[in-house]
Protein backbone atom coordinates (compact mmCIF):
# COMPACT_ATOMS: atom_id res chain seq x y z
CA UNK A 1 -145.99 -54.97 -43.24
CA UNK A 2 -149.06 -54.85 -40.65
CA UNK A 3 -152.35 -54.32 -41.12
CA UNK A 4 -154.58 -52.10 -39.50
CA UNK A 5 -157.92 -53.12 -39.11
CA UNK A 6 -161.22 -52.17 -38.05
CA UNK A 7 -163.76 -54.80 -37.74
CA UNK A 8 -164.82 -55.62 -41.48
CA UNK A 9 -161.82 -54.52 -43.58
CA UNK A 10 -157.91 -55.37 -43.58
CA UNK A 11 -155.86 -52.49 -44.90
CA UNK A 12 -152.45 -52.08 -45.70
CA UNK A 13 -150.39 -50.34 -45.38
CA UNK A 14 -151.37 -48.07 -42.74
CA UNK A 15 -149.71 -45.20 -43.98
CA UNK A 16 -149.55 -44.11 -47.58
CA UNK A 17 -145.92 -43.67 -48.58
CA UNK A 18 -145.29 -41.43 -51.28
CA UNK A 19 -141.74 -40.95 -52.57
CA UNK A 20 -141.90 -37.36 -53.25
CA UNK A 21 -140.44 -35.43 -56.56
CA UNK A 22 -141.48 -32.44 -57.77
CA UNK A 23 -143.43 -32.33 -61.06
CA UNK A 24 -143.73 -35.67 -60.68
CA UNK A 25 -147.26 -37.60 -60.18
CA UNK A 26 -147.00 -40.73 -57.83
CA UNK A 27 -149.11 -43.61 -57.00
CA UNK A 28 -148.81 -46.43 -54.03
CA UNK A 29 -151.54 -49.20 -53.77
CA UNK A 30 -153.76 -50.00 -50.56
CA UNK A 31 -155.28 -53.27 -50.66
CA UNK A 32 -158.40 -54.03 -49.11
CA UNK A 33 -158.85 -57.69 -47.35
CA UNK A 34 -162.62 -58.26 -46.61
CA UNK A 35 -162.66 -60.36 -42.97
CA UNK A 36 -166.04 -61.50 -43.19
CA UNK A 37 -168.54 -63.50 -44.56
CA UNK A 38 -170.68 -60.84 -45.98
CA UNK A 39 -169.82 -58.42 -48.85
CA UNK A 40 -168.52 -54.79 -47.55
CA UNK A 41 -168.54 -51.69 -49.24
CA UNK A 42 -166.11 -49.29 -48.69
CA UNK A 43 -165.68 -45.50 -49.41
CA UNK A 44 -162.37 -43.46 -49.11
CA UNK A 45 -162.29 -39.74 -48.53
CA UNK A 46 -159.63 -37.37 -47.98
CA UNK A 47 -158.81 -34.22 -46.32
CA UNK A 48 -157.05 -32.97 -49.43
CA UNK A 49 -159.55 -33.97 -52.49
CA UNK A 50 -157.71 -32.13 -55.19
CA UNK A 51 -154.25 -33.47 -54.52
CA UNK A 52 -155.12 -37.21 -54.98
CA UNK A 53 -157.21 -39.27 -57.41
CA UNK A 54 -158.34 -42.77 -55.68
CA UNK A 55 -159.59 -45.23 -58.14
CA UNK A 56 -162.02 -47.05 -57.25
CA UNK A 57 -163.05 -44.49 -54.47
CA UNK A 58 -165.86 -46.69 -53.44
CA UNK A 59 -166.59 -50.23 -54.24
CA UNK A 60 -167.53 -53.48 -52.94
CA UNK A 61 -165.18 -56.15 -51.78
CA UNK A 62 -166.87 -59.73 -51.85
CA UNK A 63 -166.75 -61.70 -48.66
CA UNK A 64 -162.98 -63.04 -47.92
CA UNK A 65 -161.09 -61.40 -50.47
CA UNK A 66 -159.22 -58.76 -51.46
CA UNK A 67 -158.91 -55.51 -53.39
CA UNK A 68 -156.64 -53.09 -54.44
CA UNK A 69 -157.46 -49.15 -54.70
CA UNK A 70 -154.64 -47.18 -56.27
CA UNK A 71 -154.22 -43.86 -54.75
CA UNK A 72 -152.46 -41.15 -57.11
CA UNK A 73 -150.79 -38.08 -55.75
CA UNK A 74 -151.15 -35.21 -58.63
CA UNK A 75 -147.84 -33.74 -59.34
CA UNK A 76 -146.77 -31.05 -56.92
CA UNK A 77 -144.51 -27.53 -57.72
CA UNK A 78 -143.34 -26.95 -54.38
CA UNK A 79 -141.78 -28.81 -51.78
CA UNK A 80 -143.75 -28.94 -48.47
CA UNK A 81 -141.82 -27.61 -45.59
CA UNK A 82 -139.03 -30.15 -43.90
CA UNK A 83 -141.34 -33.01 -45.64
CA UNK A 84 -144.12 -32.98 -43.47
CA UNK A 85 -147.45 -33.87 -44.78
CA UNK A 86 -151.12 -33.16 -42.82
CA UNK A 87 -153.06 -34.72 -45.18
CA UNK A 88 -154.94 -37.94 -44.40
CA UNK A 89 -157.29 -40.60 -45.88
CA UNK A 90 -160.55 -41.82 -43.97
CA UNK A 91 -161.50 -45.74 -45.38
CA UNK A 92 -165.08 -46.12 -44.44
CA UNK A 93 -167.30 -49.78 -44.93
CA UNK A 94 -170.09 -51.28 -44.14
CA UNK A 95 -171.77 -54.81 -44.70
CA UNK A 96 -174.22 -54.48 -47.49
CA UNK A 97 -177.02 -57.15 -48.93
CA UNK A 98 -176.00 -59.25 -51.30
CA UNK A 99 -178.34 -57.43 -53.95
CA UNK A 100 -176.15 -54.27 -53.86
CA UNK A 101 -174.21 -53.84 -56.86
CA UNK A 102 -170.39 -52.22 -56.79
CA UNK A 103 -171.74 -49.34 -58.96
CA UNK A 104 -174.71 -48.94 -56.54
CA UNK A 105 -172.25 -48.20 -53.71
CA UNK A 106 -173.07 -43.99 -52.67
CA UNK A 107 -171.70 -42.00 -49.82
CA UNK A 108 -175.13 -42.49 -48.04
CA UNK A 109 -174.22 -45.83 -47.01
CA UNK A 110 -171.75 -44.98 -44.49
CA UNK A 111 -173.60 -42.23 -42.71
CA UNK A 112 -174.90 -43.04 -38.91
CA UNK A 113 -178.60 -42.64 -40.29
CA UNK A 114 -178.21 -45.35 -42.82
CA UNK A 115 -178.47 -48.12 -40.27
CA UNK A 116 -175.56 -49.82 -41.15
CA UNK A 117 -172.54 -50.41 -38.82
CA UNK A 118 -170.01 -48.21 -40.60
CA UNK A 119 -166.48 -49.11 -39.82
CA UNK A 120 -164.05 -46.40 -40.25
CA UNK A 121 -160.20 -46.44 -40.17
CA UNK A 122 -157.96 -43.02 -40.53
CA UNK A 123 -154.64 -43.57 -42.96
CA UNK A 124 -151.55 -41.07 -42.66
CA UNK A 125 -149.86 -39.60 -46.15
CA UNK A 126 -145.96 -39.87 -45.36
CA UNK A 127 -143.43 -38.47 -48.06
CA UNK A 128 -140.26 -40.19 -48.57
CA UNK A 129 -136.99 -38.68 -50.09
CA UNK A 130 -136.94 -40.57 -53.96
CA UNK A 131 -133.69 -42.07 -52.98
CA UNK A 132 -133.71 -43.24 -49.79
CA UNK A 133 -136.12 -46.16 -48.05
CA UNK A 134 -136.16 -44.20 -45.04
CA UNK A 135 -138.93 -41.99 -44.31
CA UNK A 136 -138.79 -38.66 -42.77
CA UNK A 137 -140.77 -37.41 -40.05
CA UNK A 138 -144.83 -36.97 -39.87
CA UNK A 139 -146.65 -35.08 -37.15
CA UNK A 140 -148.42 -36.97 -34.95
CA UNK A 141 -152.17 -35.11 -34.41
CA UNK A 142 -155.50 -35.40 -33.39
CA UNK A 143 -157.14 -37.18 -36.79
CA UNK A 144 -160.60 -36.81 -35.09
CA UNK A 145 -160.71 -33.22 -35.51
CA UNK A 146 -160.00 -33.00 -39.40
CA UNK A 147 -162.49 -32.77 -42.15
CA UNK A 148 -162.30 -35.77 -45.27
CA UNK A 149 -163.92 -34.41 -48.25
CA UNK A 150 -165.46 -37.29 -50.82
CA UNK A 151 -162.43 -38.25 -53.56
CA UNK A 152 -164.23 -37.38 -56.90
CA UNK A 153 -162.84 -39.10 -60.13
């Protein structure tokens, strides 16, 4: 698989892949590969905050390492139309102090005011028939122009 990057963080896969069943909930992994020398915190947000629970939403990943965030789709009663899916996941970070505890990690962080260099990277939700490895087909869109909503847990 690749892995997209922005500056500080490895992710993969680029696209969360959800094999899609009604009444069923469903979870992939992302893992998180920290590039630097320096811790970096990191943030996710989505477009579609009551759909998905994202544990840990934010956190710190220690410098060259990795981490894994497990992002769960609730369970859904209707089908979307021909499989398409708009929703999308925003993974922010930023290189924090070494003082700066996981739990101490808040959405301020990664705002342009903050003064850190916030590195951002915009994931794709793709659903995949149960059965079959091959996906079907996603929209390709402007991401810019969508609004990502803080993942509460």
């Amino acid at each position: 698989m690749s892995t997209e990057s922005g500056e500080l963080l490895g992710i993969d896969p680029v696209e969360l892949r959800f094999p899609f069943e009604l009444n069923k909930q469903i979870s992939c992994t992302l893992q998180l590969t920290n590039k630097t020398d320096k811790q970096v915190a990191f943030k996710v947000k989505t477009t579609s905050p009551k759909k998905y629970c994202v544990r840990p939403n934010n956190s710190m990943v220690v410098p060259r390492s990795k981490a894994d965030i497990v992002v769960t789709m609730q369970a859904q009663w209707d089908a979307p139309p021909y499989m398409h899916c708009k929703d999308k996941f925003l993974v922010q970070s930023a290189i924090m102090a070494k003082e700066i505890m996981s739990k101490e990690v808040t959405g301020d962080m990664f705002t342009k005011d903050s003064g850190n260099i916030v590195d951002e990277v915009k994931l794709k939700v793709v659903y995949t028939a149960p059965s079959s490895s091959q996906s079907e087909g996603f929209e390709d869109g402007n991401l810019g122009s969508l609004s990502y909503q803080e993942v509460r847990i």
